[in-house]
N, C-alpha and C. Protein backbone atom coordinates (compact mmCIF):
# COMPACT_ATOMS: atom_id res chain seq x y z
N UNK A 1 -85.02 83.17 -4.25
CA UNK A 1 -84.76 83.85 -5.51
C UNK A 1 -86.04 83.89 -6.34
N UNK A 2 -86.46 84.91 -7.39
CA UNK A 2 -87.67 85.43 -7.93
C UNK A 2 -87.44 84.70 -8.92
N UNK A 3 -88.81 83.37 -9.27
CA UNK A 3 -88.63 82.74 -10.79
C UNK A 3 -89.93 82.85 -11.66
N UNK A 4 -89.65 83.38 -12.53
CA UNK A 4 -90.76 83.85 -13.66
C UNK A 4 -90.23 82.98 -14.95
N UNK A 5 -91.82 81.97 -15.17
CA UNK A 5 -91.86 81.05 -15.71
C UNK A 5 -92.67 81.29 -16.96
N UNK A 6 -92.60 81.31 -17.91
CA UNK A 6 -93.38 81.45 -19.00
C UNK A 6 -93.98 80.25 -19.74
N UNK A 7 -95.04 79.87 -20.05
CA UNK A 7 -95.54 78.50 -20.51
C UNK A 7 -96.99 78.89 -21.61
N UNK A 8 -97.10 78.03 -22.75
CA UNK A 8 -97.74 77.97 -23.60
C UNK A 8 -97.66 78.46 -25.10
N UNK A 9 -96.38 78.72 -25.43
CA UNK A 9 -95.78 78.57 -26.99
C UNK A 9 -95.95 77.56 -27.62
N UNK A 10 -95.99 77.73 -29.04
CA UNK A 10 -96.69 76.56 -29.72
C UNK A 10 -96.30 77.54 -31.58
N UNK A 11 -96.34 75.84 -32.47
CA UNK A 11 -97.07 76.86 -33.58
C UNK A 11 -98.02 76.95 -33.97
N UNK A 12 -98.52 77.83 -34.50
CA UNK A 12 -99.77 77.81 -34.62
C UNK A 12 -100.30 78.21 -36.02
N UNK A 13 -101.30 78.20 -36.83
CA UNK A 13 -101.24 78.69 -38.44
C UNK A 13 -101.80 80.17 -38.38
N UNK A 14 -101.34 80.66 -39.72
CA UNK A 14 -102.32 82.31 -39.96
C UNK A 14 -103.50 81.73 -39.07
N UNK A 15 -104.19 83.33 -38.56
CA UNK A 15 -105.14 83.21 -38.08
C UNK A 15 -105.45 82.23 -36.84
N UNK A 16 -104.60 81.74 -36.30
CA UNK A 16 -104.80 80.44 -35.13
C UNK A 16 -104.79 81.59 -33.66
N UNK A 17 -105.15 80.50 -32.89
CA UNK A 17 -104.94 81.46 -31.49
C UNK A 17 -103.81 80.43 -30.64
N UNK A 18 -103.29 81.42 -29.70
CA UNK A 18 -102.47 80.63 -28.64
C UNK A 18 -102.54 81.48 -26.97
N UNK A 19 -102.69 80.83 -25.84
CA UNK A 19 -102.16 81.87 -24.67
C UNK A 19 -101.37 81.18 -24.13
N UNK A 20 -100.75 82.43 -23.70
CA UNK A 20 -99.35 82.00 -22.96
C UNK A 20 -100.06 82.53 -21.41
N UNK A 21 -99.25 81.72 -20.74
CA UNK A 21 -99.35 82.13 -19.38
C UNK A 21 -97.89 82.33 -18.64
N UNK A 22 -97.51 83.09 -17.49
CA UNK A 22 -97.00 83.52 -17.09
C UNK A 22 -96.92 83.37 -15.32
N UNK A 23 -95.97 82.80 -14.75
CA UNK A 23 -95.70 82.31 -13.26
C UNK A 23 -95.00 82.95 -12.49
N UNK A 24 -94.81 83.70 -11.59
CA UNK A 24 -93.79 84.06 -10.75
C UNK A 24 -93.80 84.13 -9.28
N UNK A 25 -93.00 83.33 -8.91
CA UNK A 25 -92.34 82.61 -7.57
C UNK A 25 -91.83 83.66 -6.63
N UNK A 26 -91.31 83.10 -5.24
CA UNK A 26 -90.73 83.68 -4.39
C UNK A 26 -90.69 85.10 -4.47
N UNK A 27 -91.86 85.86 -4.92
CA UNK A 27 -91.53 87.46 -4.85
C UNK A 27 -92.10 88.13 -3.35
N UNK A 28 -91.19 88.43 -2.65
CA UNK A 28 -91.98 88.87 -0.79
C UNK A 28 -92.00 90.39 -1.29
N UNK A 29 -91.68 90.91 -2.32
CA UNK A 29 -91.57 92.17 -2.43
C UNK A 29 -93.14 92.74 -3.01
N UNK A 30 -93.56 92.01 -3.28
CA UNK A 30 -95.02 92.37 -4.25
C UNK A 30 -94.21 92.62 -5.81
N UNK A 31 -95.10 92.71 -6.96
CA UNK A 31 -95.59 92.72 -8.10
C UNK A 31 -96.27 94.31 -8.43
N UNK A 32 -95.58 95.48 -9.36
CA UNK A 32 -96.43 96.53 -9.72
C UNK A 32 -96.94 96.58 -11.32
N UNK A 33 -96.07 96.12 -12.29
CA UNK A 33 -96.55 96.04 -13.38
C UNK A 33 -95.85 95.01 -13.84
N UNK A 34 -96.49 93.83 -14.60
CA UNK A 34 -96.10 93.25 -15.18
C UNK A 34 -96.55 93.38 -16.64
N UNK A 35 -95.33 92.45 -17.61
CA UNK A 35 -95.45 92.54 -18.81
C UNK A 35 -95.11 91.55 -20.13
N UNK A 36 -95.94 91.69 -21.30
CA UNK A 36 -95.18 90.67 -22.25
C UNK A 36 -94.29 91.44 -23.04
N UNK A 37 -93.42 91.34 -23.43
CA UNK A 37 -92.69 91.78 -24.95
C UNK A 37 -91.73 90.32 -25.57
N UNK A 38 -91.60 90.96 -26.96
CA UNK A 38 -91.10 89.50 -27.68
C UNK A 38 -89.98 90.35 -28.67
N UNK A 39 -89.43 89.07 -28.83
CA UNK A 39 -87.63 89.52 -29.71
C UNK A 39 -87.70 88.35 -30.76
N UNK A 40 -88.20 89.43 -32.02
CA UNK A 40 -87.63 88.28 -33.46
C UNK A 40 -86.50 88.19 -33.59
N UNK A 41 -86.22 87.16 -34.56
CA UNK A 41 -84.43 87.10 -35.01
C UNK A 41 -84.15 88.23 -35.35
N UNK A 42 -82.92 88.80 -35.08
CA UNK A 42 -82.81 89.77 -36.02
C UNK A 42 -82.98 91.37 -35.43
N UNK A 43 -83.69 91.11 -34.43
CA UNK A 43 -84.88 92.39 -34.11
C UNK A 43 -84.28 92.64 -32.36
N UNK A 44 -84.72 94.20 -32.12
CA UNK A 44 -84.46 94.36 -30.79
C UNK A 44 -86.38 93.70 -30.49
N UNK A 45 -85.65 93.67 -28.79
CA UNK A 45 -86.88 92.98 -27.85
C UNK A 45 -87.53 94.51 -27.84
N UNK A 46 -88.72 93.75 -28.05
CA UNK A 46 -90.25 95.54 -28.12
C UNK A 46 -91.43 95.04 -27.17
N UNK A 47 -92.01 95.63 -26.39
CA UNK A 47 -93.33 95.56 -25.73
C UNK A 47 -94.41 95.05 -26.47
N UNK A 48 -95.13 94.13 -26.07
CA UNK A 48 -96.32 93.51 -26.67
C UNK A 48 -97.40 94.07 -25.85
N UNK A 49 -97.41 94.21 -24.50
CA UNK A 49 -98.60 94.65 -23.60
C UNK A 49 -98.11 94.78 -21.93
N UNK A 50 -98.37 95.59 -21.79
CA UNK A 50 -98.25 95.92 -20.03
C UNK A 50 -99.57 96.04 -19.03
N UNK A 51 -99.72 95.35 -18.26
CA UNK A 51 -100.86 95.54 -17.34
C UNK A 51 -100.43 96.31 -15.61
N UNK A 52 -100.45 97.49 -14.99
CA UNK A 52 -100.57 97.23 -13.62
C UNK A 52 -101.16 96.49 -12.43
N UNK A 53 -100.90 96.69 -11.45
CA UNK A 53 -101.48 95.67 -10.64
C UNK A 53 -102.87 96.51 -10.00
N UNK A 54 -103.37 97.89 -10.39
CA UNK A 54 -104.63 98.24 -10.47
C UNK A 54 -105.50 97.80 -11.73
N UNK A 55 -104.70 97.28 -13.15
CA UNK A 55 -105.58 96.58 -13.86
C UNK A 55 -105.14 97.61 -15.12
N UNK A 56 -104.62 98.63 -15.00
CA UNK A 56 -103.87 99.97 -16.26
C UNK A 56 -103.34 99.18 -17.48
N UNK A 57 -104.22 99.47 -18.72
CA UNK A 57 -103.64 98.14 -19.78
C UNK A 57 -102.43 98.99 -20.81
N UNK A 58 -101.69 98.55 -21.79
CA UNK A 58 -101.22 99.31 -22.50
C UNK A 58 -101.04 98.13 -23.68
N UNK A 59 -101.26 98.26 -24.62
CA UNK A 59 -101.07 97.78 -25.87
C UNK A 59 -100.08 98.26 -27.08
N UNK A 60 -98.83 97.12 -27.78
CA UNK A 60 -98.65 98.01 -28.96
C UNK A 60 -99.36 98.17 -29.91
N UNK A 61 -99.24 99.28 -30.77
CA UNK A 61 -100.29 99.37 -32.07
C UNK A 61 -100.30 98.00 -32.68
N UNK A 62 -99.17 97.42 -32.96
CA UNK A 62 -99.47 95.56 -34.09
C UNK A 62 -100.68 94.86 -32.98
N UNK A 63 -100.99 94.98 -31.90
CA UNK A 63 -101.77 94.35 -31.31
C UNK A 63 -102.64 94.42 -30.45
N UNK A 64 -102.86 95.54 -30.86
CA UNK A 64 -104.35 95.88 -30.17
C UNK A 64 -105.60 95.18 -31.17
N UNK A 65 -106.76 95.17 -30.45
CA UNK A 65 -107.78 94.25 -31.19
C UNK A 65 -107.55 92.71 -31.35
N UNK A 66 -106.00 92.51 -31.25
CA UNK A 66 -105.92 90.89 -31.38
C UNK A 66 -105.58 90.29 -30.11
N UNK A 67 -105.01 90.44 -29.26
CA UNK A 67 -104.04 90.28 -27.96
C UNK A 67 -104.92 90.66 -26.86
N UNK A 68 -104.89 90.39 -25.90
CA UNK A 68 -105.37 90.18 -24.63
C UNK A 68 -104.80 90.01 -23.16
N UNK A 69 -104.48 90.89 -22.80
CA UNK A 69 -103.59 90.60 -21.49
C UNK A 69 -104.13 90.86 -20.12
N UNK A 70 -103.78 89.63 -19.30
CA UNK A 70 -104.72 89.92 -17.64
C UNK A 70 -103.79 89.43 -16.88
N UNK A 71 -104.11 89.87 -15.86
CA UNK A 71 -103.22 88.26 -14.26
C UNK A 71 -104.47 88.51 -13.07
N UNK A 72 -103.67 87.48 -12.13
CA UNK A 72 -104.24 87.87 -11.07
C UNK A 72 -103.41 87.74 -9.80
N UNK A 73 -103.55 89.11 -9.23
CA UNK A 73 -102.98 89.41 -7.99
C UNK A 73 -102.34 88.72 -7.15
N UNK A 74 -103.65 88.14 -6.77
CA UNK A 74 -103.61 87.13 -5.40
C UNK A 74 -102.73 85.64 -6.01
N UNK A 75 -102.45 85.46 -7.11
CA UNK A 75 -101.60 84.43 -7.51
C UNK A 75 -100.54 84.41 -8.52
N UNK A 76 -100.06 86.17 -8.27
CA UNK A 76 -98.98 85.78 -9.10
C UNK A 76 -98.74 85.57 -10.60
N UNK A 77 -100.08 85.56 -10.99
CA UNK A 77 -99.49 84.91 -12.89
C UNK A 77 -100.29 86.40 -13.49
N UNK A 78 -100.11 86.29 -14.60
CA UNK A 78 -100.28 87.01 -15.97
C UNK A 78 -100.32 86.05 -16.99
N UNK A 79 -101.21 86.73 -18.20
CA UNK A 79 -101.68 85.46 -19.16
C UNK A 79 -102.04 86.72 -19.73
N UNK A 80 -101.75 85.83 -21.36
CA UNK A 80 -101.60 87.05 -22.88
C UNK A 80 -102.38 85.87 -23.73
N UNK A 81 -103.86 86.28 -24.36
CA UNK A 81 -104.40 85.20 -25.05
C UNK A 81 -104.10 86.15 -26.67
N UNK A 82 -103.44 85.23 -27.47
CA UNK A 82 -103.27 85.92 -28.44
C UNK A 82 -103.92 85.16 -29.60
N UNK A 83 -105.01 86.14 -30.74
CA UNK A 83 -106.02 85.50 -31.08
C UNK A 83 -106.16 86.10 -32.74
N UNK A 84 -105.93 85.97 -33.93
CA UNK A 84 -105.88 86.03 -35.31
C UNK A 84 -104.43 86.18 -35.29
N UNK A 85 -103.53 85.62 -35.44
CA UNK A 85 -102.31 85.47 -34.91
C UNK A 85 -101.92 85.44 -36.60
N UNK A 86 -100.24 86.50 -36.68
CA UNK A 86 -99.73 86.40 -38.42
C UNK A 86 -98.49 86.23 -38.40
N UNK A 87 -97.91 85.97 -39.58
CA UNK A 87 -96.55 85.35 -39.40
C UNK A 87 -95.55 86.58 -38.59
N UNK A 88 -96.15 87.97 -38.73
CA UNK A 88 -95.49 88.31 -37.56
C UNK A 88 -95.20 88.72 -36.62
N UNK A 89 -96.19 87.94 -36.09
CA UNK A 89 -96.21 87.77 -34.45
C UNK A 89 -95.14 86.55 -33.71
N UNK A 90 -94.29 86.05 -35.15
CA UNK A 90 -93.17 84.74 -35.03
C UNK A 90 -91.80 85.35 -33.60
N UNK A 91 -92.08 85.11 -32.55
CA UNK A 91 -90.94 85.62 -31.79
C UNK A 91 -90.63 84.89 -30.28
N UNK A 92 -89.89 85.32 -29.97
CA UNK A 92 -89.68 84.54 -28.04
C UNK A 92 -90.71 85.77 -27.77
N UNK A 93 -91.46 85.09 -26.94
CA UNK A 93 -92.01 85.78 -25.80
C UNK A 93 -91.88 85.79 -24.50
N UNK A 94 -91.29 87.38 -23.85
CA UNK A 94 -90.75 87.01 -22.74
C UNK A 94 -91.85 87.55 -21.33
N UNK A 95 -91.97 87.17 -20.50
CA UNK A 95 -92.65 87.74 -18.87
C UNK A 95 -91.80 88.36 -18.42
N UNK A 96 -92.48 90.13 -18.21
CA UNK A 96 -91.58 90.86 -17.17
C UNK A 96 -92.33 90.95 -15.66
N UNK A 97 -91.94 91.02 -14.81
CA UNK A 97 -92.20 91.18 -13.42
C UNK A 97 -91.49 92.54 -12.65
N UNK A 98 -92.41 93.70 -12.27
CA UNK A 98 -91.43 94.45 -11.97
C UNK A 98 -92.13 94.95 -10.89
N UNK A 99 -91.25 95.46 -9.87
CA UNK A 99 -91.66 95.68 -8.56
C UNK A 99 -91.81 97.15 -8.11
N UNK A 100 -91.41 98.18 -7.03
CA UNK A 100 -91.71 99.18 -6.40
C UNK A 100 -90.31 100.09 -6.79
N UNK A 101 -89.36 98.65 -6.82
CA UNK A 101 -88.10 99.37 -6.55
C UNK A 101 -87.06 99.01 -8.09
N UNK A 102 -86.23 99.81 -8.57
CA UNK A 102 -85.56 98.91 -9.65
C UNK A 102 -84.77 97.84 -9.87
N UNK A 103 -84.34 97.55 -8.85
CA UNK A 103 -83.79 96.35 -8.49
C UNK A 103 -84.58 95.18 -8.85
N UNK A 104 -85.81 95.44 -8.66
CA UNK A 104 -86.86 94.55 -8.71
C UNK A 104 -87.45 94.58 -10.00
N UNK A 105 -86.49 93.51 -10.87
CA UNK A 105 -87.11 94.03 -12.28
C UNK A 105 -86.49 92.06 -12.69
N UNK A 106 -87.57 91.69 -13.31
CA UNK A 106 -87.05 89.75 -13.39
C UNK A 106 -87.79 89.65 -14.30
N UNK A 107 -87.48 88.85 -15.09
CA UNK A 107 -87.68 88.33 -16.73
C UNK A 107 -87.71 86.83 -16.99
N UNK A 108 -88.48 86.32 -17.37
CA UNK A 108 -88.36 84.78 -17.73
C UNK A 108 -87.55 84.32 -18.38
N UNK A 109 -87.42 83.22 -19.08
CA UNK A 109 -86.63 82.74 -20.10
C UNK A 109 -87.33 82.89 -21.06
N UNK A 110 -88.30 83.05 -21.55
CA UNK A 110 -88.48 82.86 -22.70
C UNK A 110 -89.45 81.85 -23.62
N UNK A 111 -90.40 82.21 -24.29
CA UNK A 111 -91.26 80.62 -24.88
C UNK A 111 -91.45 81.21 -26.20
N UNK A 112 -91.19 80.16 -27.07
CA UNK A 112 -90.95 80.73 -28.38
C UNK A 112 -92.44 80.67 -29.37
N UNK A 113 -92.84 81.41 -30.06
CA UNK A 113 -94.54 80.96 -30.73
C UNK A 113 -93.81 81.56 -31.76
N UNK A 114 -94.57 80.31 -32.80
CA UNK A 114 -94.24 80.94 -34.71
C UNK A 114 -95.25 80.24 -35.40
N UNK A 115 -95.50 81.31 -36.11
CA UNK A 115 -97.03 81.28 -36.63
C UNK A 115 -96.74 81.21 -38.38
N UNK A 116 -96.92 79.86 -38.45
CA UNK A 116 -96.70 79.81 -40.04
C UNK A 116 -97.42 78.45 -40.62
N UNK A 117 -97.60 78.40 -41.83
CA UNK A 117 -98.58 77.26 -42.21
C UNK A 117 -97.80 75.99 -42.90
């Protein structure tokens, strides 16, 4: 079974940095785009950044210039360094993993970052 692990939430103050990194297991199917998005209270879940597995970046407007997103291939992870960080950027952040086919679509649990002083 496909497990996508999310690790490195924290709080952090205005302006602090944090990266999260991102794990995923048992996939024999390969990996085509993976992704971060995050869900405030309150709020539907929205895209933070998408990378393909040729390297194709996509950013939302709140975070371009601050956010940073990479992985690498040959091992599976993705990592989001997120860097002048404001109270609202306060949300779960989740890892998507998505494959060739739709079936092939797996999501982490979740790591929560809140950015307040």
């Amino acid at each position: 079974q496909v497990q996508v692990v999310e690790s490195g939430g924290g709080l952090v103050q205005p302006g602090g940095s944090l990266r999260l990194s991102c794990a995923v297991s048992n996939n024999i199917f390969g990996i085509n785009v993976m992704g971060w998005y995050r869900q405030a209270p309150g709020k539907q879940r929205e895209l933070v950044a998408t990378i393909s597995r040729g390297g194709e970046i996509n950013y939302a407007d709140s975070v371009k210039g601050r956010f940073t997103i990479s992985r690498d291939n040959a091992k599976n992870m993705m990592w989001l360094q997120m860097n002048s960080l404001k109270p609202e950027d306060t949300a779960v952040y989740y890892c998507n993993s998505r494959g060739w086919v739709p079936s092939a679509n797996y999501w982490g649990q979740g790591t929560q970052v809140t950015v307040s002083s």
